[in-house]
Protein backbone atom coordinates (compact mmCIF):
# COMPACT_ATOMS: atom_id res chain seq x y z
CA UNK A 1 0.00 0.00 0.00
CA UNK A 2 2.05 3.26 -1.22
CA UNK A 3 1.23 6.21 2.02
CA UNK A 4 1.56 9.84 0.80
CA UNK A 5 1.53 12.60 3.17
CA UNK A 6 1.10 16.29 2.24
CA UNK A 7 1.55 19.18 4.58
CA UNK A 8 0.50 22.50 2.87
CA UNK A 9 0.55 25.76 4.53
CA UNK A 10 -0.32 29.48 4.17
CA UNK A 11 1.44 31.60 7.10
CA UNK A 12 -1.40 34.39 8.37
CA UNK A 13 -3.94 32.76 6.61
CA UNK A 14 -7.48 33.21 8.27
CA UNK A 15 -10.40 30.61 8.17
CA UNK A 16 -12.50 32.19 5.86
CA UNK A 17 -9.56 32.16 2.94
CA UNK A 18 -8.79 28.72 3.56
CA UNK A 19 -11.44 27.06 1.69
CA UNK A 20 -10.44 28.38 -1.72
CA UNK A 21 -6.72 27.04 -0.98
CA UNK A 22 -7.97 24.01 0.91
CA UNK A 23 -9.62 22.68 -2.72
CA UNK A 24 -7.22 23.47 -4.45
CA UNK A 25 -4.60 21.07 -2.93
CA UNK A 26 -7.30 18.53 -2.68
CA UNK A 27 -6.89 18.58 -6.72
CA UNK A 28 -3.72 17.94 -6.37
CA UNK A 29 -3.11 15.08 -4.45
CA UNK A 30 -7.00 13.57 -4.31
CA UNK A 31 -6.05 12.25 0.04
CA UNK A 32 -8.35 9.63 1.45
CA UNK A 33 -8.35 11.78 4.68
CA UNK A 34 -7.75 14.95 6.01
CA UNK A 35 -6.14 16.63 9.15
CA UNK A 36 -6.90 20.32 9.47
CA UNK A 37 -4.84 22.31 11.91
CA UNK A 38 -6.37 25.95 11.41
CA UNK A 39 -7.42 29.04 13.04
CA UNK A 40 -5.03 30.29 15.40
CA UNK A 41 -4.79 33.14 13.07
CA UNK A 42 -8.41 34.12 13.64
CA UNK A 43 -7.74 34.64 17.54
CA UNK A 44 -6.00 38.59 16.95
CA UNK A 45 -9.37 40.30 15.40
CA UNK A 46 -11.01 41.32 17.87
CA UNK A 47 -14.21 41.58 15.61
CA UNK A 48 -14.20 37.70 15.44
CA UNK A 49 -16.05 35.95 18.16
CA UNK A 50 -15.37 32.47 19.08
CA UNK A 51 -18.01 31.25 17.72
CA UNK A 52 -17.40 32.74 14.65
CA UNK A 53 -14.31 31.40 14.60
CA UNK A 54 -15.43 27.55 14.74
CA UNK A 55 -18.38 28.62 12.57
CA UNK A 56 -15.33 29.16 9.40
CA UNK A 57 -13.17 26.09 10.26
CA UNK A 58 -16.62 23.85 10.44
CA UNK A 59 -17.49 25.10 7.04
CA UNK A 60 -14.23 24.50 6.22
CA UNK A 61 -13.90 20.73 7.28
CA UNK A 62 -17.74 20.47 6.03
CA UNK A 63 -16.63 21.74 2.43
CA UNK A 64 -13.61 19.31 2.55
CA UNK A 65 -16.11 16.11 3.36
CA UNK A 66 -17.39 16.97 -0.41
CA UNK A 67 -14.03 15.29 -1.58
CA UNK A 68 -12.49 13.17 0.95
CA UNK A 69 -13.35 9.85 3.23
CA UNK A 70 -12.51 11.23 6.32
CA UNK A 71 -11.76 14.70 8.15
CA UNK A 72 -10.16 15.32 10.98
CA UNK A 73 -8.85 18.33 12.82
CA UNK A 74 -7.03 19.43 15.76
CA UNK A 75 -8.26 22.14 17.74
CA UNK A 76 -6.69 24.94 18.29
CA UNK A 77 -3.38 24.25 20.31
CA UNK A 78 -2.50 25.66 23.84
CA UNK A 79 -0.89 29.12 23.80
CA UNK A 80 0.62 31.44 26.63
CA UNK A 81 -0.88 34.76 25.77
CA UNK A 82 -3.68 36.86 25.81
CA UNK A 83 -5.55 34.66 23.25
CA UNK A 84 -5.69 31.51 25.24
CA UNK A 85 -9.13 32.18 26.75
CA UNK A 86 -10.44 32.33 23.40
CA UNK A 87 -8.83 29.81 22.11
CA UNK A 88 -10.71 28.02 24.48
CA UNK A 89 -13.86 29.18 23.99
CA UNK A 90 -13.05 28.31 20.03
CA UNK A 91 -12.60 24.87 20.77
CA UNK A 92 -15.44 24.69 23.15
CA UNK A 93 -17.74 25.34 19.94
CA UNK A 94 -15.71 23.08 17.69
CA UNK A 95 -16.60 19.73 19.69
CA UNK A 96 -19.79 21.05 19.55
CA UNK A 97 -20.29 21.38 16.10
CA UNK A 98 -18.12 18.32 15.26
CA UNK A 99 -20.54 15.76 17.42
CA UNK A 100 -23.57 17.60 15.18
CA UNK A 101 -21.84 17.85 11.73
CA UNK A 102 -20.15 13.84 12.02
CA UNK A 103 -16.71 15.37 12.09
CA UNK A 104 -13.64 13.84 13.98
């Protein structure tokens, strides 16, 4: 069985930008699954609640299921600064919305 593992990146990149990029490498390399570590980025505008927030990287991973098996993310990792609260509160709302929207 021939693995092939892809990491693709866009440094600053916010949520709701992702999804054009995010199909566009899916052309590339057609992946069974999917492991999407996003939206750190989001945390420094103010304007962008939480919620918000998990809102983009749902519709993200929910726009990915269109052309994959399986789609997983990470949530958004630990950080020692004035964003950490929110980060929380981000990945509060992810589990949420993964449990409704069948996403690991």
């Amino acid at each position: 069985m021939k693995s092939l593992v892809s990491v693709r990146s866009i440094s600053g990149a916010s949520s709701k930008g992702m999804i054009d990029h995010v199909k566009g490498c899916l052309k590339d390399v057609e992946p069974d699954s999917i492991l999407i570590h996003h939206g750190t980025n989001d945390l420094k505008y103010k304007q962008r609640k939480a919620k918000d927030i998990a809102d983009n990287i749902i519709n993200l991973a929910i726009t990915v299921k269109k052309d994959v098996k399986e789609v997983f993310f990470s949530g958004l990792t630990f950080r020692n600064d004035k964003w950490n609260e929110k980060r929380e509160k981000v990945n509060e709302s992810l589990l949420d919305k993964c449990e409704r929207n069948n996403i690991m």
